[in-house]
PDB file of N, CA and C in Angstrom:
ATOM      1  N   UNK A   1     -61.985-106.779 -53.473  1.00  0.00           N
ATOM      2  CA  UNK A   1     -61.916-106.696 -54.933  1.00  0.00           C
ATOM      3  C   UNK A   1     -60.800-107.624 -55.406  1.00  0.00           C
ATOM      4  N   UNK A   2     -60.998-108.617 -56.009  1.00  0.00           N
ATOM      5  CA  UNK A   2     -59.894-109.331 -56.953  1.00  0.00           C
ATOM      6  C   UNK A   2     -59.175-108.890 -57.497  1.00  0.00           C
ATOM      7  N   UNK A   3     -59.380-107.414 -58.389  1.00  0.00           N
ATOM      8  CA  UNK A   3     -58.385-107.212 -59.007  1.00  0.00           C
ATOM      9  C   UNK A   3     -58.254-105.565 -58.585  1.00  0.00           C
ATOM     10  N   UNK A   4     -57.233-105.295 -58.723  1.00  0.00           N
ATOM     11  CA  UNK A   4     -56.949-103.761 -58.709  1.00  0.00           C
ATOM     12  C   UNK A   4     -56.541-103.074 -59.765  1.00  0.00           C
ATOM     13  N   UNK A   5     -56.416-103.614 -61.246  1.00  0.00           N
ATOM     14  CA  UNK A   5     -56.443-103.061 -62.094  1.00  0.00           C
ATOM     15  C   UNK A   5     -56.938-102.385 -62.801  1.00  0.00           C
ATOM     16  N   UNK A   6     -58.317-101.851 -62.606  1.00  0.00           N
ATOM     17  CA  UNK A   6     -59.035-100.852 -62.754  1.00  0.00           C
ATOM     18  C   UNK A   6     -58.863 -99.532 -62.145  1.00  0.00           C
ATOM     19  N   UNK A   7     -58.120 -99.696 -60.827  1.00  0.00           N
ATOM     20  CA  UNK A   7     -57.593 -98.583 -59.821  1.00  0.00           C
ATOM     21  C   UNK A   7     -56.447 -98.115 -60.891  1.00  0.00           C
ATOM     22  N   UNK A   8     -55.583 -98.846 -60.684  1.00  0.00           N
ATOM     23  CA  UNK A   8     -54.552 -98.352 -61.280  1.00  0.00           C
ATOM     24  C   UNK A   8     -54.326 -97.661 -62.887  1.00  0.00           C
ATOM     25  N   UNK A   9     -55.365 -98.307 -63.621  1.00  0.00           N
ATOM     26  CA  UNK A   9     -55.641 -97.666 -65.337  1.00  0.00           C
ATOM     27  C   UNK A   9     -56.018 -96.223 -64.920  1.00  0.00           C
ATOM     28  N   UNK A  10     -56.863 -96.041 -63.705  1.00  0.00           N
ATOM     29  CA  UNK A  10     -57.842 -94.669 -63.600  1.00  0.00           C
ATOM     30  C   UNK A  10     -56.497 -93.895 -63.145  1.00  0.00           C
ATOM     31  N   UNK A  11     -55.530 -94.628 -61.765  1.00  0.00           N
ATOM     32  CA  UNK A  11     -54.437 -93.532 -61.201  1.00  0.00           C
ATOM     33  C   UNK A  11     -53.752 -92.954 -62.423  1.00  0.00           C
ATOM     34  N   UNK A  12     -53.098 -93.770 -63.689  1.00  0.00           N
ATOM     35  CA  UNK A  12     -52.189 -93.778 -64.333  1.00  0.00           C
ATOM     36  C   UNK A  12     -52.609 -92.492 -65.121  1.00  0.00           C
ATOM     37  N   UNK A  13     -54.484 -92.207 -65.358  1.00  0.00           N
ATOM     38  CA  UNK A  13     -54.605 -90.777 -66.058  1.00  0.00           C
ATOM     39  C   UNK A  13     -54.484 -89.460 -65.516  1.00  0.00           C
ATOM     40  N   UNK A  14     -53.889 -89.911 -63.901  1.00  0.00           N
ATOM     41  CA  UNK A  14     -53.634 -88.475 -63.522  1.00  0.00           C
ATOM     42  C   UNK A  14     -52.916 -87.716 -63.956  1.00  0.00           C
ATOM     43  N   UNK A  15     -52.978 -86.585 -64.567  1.00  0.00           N
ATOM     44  CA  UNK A  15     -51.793 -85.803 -65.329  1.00  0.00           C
ATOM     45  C   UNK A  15     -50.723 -85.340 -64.342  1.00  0.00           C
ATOM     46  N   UNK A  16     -49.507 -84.611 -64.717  1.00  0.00           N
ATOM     47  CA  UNK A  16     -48.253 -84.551 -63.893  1.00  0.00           C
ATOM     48  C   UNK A  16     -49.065 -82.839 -63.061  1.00  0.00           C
ATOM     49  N   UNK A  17     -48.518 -82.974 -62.056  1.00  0.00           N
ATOM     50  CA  UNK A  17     -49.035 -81.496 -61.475  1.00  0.00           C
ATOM     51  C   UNK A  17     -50.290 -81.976 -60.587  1.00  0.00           C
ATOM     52  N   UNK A  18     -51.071 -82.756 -60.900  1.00  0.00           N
ATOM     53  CA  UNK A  18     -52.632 -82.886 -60.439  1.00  0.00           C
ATOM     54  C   UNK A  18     -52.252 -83.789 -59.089  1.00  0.00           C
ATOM     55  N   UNK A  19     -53.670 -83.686 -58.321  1.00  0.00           N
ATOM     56  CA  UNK A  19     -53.772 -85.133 -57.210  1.00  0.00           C
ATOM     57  C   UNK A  19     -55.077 -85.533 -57.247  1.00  0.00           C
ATOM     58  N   UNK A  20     -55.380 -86.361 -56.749  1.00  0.00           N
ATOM     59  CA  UNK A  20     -56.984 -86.448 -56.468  1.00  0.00           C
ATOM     60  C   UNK A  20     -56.772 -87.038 -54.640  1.00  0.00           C
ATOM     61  N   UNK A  21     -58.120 -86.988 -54.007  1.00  0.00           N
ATOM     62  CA  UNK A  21     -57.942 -87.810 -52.852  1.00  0.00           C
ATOM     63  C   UNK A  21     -58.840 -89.197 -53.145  1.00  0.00           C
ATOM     64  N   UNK A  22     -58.494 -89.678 -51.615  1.00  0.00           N
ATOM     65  CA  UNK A  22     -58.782 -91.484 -51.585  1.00  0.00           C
ATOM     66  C   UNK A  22     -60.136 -91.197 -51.983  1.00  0.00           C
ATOM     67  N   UNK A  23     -60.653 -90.712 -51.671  1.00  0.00           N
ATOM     68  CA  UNK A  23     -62.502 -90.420 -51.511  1.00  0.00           C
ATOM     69  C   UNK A  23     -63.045 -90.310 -53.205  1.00  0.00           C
ATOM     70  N   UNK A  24     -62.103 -89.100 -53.492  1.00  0.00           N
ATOM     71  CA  UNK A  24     -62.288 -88.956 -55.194  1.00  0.00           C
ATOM     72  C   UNK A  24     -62.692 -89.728 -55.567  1.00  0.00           C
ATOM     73  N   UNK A  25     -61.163 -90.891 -55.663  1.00  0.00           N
ATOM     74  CA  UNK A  25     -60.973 -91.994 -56.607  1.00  0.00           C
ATOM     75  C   UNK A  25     -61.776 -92.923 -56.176  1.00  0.00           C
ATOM     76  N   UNK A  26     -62.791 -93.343 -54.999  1.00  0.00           N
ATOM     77  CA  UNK A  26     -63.361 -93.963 -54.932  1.00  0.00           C
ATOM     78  C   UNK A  26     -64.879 -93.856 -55.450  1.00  0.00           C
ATOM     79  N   UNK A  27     -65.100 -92.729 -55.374  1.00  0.00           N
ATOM     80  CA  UNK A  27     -66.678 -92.286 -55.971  1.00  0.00           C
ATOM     81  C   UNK A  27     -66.173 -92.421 -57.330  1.00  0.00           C
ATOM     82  N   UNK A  28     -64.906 -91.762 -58.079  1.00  0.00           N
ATOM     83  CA  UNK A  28     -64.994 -92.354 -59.618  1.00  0.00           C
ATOM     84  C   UNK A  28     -65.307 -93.346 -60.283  1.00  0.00           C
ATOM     85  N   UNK A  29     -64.988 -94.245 -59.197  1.00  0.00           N
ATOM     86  CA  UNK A  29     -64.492 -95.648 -59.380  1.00  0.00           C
ATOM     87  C   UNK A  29     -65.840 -96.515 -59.082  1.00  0.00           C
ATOM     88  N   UNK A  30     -66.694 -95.978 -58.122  1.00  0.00           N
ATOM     89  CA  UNK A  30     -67.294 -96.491 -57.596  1.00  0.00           C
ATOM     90  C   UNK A  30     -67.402 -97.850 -56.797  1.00  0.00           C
ATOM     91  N   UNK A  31     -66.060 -97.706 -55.680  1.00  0.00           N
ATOM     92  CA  UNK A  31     -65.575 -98.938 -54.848  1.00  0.00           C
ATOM     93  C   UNK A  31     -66.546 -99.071 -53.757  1.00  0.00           C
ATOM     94  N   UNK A  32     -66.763-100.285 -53.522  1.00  0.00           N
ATOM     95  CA  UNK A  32     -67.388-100.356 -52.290  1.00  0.00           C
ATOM     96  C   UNK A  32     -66.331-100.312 -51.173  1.00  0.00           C
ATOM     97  N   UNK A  33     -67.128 -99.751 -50.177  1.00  0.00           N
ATOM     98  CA  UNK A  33     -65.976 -99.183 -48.875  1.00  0.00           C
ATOM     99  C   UNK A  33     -65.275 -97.674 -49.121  1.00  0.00           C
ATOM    100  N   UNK A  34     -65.875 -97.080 -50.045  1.00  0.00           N
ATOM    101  CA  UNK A  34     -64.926 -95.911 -50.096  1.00  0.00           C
ATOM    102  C   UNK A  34     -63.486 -95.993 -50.086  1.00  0.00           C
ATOM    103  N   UNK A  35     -63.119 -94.543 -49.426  1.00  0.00           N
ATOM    104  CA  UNK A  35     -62.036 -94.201 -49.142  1.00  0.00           C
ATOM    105  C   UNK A  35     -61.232 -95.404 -49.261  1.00  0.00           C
ATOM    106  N   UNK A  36     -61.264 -96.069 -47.723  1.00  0.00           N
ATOM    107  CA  UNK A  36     -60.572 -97.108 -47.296  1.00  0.00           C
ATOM    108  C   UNK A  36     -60.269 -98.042 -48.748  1.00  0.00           C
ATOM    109  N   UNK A  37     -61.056 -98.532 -49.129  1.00  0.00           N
ATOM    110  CA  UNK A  37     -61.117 -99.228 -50.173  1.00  0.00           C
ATOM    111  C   UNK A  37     -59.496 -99.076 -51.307  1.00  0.00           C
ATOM    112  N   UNK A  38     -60.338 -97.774 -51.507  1.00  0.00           N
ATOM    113  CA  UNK A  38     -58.864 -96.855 -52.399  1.00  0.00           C
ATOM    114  C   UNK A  38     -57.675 -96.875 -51.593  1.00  0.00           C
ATOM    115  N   UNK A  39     -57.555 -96.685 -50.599  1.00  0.00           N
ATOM    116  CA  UNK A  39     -56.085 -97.073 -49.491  1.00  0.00           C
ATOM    117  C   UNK A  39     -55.931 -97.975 -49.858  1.00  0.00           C
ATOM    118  N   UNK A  40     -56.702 -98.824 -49.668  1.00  0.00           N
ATOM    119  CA  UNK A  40     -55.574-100.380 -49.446  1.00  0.00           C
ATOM    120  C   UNK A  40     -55.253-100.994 -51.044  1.00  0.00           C
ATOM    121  N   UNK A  41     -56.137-100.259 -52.328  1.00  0.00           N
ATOM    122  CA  UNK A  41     -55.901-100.674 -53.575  1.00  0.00           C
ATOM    123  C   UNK A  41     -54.322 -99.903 -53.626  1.00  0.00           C
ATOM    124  N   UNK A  42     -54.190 -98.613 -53.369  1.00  0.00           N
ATOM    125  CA  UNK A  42     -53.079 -97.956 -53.599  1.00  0.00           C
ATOM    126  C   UNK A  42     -51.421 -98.577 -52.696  1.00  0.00           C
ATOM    127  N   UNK A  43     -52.247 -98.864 -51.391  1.00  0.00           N
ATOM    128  CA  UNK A  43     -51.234-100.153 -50.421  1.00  0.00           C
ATOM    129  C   UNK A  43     -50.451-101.114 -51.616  1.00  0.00           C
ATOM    130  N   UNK A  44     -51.296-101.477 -52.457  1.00  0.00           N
ATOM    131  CA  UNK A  44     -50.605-102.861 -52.651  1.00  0.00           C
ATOM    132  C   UNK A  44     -50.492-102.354 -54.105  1.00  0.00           C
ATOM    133  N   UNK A  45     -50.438-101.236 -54.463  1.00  0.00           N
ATOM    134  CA  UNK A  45     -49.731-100.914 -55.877  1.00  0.00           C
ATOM    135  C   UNK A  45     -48.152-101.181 -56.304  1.00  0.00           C
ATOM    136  N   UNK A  46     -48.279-101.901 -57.035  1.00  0.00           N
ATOM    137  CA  UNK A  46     -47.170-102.658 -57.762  1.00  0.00           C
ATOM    138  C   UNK A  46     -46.074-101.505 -58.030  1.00  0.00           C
ATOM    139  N   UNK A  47     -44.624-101.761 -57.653  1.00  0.00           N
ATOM    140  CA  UNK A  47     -43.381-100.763 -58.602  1.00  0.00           C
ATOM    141  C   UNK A  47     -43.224-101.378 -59.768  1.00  0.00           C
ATOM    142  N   UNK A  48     -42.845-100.318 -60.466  1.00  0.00           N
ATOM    143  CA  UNK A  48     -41.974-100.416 -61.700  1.00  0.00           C
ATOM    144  C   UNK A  48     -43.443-100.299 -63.113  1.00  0.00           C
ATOM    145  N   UNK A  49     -44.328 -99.997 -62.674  1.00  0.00           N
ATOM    146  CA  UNK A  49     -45.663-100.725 -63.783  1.00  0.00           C
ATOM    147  C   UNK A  49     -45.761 -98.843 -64.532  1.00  0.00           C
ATOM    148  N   UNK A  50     -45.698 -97.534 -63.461  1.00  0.00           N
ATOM    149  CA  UNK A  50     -45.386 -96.362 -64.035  1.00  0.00           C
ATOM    150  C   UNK A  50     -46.721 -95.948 -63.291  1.00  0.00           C
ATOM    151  N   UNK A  51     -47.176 -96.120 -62.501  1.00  0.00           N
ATOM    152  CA  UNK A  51     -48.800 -96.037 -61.984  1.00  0.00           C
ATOM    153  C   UNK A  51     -48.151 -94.852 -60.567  1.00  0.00           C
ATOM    154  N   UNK A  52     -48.721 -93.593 -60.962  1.00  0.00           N
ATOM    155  CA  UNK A  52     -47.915 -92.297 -60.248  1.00  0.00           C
ATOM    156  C   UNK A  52     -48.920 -92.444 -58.835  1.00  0.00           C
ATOM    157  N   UNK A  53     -48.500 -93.439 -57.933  1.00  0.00           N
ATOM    158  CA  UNK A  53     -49.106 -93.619 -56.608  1.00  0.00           C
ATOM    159  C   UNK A  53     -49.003 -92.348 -55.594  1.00  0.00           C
ATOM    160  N   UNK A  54     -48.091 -91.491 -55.580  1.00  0.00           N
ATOM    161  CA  UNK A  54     -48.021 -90.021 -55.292  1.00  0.00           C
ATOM    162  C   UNK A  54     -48.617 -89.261 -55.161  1.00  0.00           C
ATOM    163  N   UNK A  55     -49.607 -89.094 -56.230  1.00  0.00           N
ATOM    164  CA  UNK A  55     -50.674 -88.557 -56.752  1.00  0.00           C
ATOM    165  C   UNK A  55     -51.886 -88.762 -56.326  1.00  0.00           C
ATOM    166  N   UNK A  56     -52.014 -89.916 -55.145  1.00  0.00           N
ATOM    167  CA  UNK A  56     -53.337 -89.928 -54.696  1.00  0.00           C
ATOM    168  C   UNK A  56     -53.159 -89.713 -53.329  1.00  0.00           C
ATOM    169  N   UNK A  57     -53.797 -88.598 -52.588  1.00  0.00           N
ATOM    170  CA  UNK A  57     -53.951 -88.172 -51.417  1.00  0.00           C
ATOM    171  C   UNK A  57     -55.073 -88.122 -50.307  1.00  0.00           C
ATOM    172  N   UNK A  58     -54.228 -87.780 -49.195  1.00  0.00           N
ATOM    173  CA  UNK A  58     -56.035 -87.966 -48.146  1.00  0.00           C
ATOM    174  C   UNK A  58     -56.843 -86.867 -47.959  1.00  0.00           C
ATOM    175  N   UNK A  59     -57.970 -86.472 -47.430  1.00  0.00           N
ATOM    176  CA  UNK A  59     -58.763 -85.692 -47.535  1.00  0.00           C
ATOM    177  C   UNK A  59     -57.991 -84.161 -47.300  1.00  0.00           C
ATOM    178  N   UNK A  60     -58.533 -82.691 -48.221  1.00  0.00           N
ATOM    179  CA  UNK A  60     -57.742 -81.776 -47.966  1.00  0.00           C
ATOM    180  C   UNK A  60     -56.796 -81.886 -48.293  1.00  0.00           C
ATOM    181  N   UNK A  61     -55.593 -82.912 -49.186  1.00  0.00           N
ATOM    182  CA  UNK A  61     -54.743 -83.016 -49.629  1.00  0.00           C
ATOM    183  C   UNK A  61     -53.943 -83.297 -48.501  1.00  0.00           C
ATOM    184  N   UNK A  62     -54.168 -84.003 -47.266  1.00  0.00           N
ATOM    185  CA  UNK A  62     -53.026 -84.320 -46.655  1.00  0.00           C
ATOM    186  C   UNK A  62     -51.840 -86.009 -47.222  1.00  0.00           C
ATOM    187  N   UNK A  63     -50.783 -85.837 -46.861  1.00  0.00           N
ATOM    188  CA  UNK A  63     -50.075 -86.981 -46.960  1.00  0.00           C
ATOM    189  C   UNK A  63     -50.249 -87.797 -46.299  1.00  0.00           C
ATOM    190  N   UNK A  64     -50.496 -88.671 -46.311  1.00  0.00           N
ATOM    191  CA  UNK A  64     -51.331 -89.584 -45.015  1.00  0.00           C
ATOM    192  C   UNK A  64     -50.486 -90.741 -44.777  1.00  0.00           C
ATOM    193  N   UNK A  65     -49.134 -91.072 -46.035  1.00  0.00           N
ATOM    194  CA  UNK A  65     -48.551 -91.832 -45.778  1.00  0.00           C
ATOM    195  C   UNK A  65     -47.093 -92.012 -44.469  1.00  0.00           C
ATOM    196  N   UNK A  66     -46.678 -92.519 -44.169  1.00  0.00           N
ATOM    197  CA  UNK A  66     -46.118 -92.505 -43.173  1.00  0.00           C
ATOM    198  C   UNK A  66     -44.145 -92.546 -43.529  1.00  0.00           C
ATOM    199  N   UNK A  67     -43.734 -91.993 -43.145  1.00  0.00           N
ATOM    200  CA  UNK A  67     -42.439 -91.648 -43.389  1.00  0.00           C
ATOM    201  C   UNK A  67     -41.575 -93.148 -43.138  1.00  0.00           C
ATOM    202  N   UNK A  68     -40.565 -93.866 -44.225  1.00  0.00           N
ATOM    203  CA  UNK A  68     -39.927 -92.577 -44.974  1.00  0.00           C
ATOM    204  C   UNK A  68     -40.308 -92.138 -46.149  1.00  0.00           C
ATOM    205  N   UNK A  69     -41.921 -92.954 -46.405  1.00  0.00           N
ATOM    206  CA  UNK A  69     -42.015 -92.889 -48.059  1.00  0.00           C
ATOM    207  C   UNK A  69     -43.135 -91.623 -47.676  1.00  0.00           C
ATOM    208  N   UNK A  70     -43.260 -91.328 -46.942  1.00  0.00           N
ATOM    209  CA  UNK A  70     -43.924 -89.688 -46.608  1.00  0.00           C
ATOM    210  C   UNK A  70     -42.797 -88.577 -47.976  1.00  0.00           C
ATOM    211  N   UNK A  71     -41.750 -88.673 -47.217  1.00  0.00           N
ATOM    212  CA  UNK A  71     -40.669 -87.244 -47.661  1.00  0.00           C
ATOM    213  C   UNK A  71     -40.552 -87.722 -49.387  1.00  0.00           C
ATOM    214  N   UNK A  72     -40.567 -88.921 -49.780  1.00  0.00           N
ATOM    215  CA  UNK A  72     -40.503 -89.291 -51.313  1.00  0.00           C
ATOM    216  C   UNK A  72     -41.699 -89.008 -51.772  1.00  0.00           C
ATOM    217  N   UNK A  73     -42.859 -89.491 -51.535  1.00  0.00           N
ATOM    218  CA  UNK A  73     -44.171 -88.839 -52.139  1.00  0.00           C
ATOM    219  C   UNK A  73     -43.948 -87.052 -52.459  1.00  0.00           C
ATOM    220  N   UNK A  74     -43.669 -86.715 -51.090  1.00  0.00           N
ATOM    221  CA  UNK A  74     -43.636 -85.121 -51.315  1.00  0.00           C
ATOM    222  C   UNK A  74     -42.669 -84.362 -52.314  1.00  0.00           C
ATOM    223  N   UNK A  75     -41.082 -84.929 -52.101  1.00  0.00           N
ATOM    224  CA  UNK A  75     -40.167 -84.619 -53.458  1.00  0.00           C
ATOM    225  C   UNK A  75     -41.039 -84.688 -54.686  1.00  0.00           C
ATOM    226  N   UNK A  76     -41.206 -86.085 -55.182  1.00  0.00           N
ATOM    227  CA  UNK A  76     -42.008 -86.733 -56.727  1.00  0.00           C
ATOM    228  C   UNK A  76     -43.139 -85.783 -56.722  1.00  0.00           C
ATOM    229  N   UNK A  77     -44.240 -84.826 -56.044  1.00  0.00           N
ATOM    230  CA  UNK A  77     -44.785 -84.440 -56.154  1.00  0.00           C
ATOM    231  C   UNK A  77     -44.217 -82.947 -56.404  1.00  0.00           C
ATOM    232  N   UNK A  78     -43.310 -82.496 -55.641  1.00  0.00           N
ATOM    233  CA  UNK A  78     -42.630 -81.371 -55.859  1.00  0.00           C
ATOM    234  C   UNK A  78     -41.896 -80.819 -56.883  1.00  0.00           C
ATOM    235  N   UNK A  79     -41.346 -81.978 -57.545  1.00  0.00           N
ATOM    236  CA  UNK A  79     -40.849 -82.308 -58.748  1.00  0.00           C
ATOM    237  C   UNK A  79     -41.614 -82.024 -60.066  1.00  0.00           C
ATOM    238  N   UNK A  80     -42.577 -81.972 -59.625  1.00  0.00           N
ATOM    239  CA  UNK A  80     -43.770 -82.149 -60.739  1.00  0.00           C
ATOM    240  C   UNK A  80     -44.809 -80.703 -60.593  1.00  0.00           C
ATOM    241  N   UNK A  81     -44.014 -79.323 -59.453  1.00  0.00           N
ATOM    242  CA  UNK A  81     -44.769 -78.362 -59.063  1.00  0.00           C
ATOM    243  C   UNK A  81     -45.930 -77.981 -58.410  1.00  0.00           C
ATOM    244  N   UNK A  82     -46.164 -79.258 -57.898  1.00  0.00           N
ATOM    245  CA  UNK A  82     -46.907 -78.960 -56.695  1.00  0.00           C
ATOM    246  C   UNK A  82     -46.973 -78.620 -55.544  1.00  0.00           C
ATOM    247  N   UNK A  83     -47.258 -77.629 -55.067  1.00  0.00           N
ATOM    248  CA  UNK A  83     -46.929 -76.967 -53.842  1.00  0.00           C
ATOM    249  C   UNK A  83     -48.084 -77.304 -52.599  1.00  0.00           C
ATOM    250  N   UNK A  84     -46.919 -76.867 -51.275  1.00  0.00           N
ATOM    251  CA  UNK A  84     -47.414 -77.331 -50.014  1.00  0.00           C
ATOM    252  C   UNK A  84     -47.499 -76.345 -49.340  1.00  0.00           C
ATOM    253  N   UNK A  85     -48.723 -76.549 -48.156  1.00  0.00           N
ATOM    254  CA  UNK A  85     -48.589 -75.681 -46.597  1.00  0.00           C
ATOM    255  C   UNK A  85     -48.497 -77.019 -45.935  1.00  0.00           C
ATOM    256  N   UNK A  86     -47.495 -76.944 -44.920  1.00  0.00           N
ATOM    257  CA  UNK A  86     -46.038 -78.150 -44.261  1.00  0.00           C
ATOM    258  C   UNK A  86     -47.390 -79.148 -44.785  1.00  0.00           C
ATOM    259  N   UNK A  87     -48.113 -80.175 -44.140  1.00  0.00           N
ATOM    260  CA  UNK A  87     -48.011 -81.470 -45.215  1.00  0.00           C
ATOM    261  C   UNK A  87     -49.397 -81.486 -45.908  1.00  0.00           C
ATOM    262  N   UNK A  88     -49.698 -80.355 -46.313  1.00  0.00           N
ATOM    263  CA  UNK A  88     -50.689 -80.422 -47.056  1.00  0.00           C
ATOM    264  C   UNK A  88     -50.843 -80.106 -48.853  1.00  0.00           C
ATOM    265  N   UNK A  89     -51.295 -80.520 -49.854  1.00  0.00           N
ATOM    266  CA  UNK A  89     -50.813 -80.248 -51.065  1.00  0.00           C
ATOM    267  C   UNK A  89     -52.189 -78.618 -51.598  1.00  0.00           C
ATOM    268  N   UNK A  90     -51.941 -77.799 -51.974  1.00  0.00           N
ATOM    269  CA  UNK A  90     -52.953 -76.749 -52.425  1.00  0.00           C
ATOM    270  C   UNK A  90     -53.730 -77.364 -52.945  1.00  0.00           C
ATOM    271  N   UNK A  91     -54.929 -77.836 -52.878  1.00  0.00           N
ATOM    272  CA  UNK A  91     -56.283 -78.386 -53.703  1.00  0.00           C
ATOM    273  C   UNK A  91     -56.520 -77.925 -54.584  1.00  0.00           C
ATOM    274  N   UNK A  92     -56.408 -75.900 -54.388  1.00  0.00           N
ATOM    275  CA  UNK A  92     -57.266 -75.578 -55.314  1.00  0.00           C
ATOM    276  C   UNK A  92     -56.495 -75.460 -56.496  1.00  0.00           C
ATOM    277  N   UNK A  93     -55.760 -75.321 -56.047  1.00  0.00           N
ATOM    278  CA  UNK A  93     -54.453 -75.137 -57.468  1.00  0.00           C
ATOM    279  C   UNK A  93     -53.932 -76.686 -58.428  1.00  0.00           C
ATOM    280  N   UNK A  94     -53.989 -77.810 -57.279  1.00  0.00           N
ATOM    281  CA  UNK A  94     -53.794 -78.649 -58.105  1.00  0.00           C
ATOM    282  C   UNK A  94     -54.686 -80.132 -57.982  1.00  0.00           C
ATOM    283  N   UNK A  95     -56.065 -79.824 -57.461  1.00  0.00           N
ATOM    284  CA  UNK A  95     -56.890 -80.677 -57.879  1.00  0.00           C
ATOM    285  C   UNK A  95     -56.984 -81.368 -59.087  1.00  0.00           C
ATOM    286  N   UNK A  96     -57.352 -82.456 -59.135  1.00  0.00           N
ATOM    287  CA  UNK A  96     -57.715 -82.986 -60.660  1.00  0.00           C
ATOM    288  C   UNK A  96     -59.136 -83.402 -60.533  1.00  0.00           C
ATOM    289  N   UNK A  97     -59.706 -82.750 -61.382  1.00  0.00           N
ATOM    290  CA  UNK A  97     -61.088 -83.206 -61.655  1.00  0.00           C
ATOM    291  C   UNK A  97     -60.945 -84.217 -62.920  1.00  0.00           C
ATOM    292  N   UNK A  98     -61.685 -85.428 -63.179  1.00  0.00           N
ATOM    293  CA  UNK A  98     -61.157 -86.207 -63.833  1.00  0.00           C
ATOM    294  C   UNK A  98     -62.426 -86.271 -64.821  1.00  0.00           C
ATOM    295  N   UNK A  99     -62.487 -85.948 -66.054  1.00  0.00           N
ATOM    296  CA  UNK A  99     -63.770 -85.646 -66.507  1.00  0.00           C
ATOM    297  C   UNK A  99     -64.860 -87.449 -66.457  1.00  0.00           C
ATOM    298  N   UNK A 100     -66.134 -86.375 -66.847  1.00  0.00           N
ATOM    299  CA  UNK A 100     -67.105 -87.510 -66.554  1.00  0.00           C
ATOM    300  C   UNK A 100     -67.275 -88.468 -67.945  1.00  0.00           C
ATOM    301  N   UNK A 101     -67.600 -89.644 -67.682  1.00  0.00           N
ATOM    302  CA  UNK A 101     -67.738 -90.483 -69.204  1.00  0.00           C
ATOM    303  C   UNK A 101     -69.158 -89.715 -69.593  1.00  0.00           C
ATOM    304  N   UNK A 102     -69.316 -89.789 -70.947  1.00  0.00           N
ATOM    305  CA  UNK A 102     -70.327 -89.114 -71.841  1.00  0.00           C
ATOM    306  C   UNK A 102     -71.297 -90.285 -71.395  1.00  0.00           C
ATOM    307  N   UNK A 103     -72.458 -89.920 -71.294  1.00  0.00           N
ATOM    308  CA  UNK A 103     -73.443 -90.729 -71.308  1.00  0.00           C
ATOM    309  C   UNK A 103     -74.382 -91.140 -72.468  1.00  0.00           C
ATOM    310  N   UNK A 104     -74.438 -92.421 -72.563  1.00  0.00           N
ATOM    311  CA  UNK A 104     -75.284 -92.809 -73.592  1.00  0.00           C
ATOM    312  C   UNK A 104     -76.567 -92.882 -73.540  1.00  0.00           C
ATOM    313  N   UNK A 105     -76.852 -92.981 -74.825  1.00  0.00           N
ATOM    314  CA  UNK A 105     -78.603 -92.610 -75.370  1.00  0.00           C
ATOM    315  C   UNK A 105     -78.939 -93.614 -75.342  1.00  0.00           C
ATOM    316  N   UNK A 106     -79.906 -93.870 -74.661  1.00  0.00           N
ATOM    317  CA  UNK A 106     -80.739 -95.354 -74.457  1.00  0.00           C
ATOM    318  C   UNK A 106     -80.989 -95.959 -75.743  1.00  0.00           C
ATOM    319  N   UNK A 107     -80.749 -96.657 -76.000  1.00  0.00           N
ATOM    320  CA  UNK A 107     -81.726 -97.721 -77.662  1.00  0.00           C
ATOM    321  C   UNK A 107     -82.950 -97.675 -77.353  1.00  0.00           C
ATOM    322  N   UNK A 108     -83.501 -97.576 -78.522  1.00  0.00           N
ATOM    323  CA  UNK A 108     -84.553 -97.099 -78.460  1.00  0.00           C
ATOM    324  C   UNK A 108     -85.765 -99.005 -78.749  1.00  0.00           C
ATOM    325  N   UNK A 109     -86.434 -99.235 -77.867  1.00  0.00           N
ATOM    326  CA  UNK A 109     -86.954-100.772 -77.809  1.00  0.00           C
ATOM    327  C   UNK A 109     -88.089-100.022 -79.280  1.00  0.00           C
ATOM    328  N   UNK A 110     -87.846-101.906 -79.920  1.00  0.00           N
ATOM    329  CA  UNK A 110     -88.811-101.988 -81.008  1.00  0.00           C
ATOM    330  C   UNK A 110     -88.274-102.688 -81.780  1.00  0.00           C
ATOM    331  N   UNK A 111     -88.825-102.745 -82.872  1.00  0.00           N
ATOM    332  CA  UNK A 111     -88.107-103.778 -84.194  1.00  0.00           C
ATOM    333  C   UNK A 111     -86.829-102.930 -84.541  1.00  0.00           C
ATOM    334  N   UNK A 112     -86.435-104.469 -85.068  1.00  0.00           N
ATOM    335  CA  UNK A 112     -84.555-104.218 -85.144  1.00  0.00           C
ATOM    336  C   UNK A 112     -84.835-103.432 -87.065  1.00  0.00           C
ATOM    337  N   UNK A 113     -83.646-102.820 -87.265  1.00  0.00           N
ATOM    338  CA  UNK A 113     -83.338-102.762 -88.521  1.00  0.00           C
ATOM    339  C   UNK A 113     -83.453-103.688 -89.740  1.00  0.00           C
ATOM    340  N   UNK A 114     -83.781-103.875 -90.838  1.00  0.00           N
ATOM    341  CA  UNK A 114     -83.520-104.846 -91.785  1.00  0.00           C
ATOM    342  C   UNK A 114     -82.209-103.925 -92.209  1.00  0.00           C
ATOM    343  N   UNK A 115     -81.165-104.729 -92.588  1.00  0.00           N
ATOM    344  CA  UNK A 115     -79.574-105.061 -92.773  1.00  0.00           C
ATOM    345  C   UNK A 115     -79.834-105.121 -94.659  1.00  0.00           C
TER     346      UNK A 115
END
């Protein structure tokens, strides 16, 4: 993917408290490659832009990242009341379901309006 800025507009609506996993955000998103896909968009997420990279987790809510930015994900998340069993985040409590776009009504084919 050229750009990853579509990843990051979608991470940035995670509300404080919530997570989603890699898998989520990839069926939202509809990335090719899945999961993986979403890893390596979140890999190369930019600092300082406010894009709560924390917030996206691996399947079952594990931390999948690798220490030392393991124990900082988990603070920033803790910070924000989300709770753990040792490195897993509660799903059910703080899943984010991210609602669905409304779907539109087909136009209807035929002659256009006179204006």
């Amino acid at each position: 993917m050229s750009s990853w800025a579509p990843v990051y507009r979608f991470v940035k609506k995670i509300p404080r408290g919530r997570v989603i996993t890699y898998g989520q955000l990839a069926r939202a998103l509809q990335l090719p490659g899945g999961a993986r896909t979403a890893g390596r968009a979140m890999a190369g997420c930019p600092s300082g832009q406010g894009i709560p990279w924390h917030r996206v987790l691996g399947a079952g809510g594990r931390l999948l990242i690798r220490e030392p930015i393991a124990s900082k994900q988990r603070v920033l998340l803790q910070s924000e009341g989300v709770q753990f069993s040792e490195r897993r985040v509660n799903m059910k409590l703080h899943a984010w379901n991210p609602p669905r776009p409304a779907k539109r009504k087909p136009r209807k084919k035929g002659r256009r309006r006179a204006r």
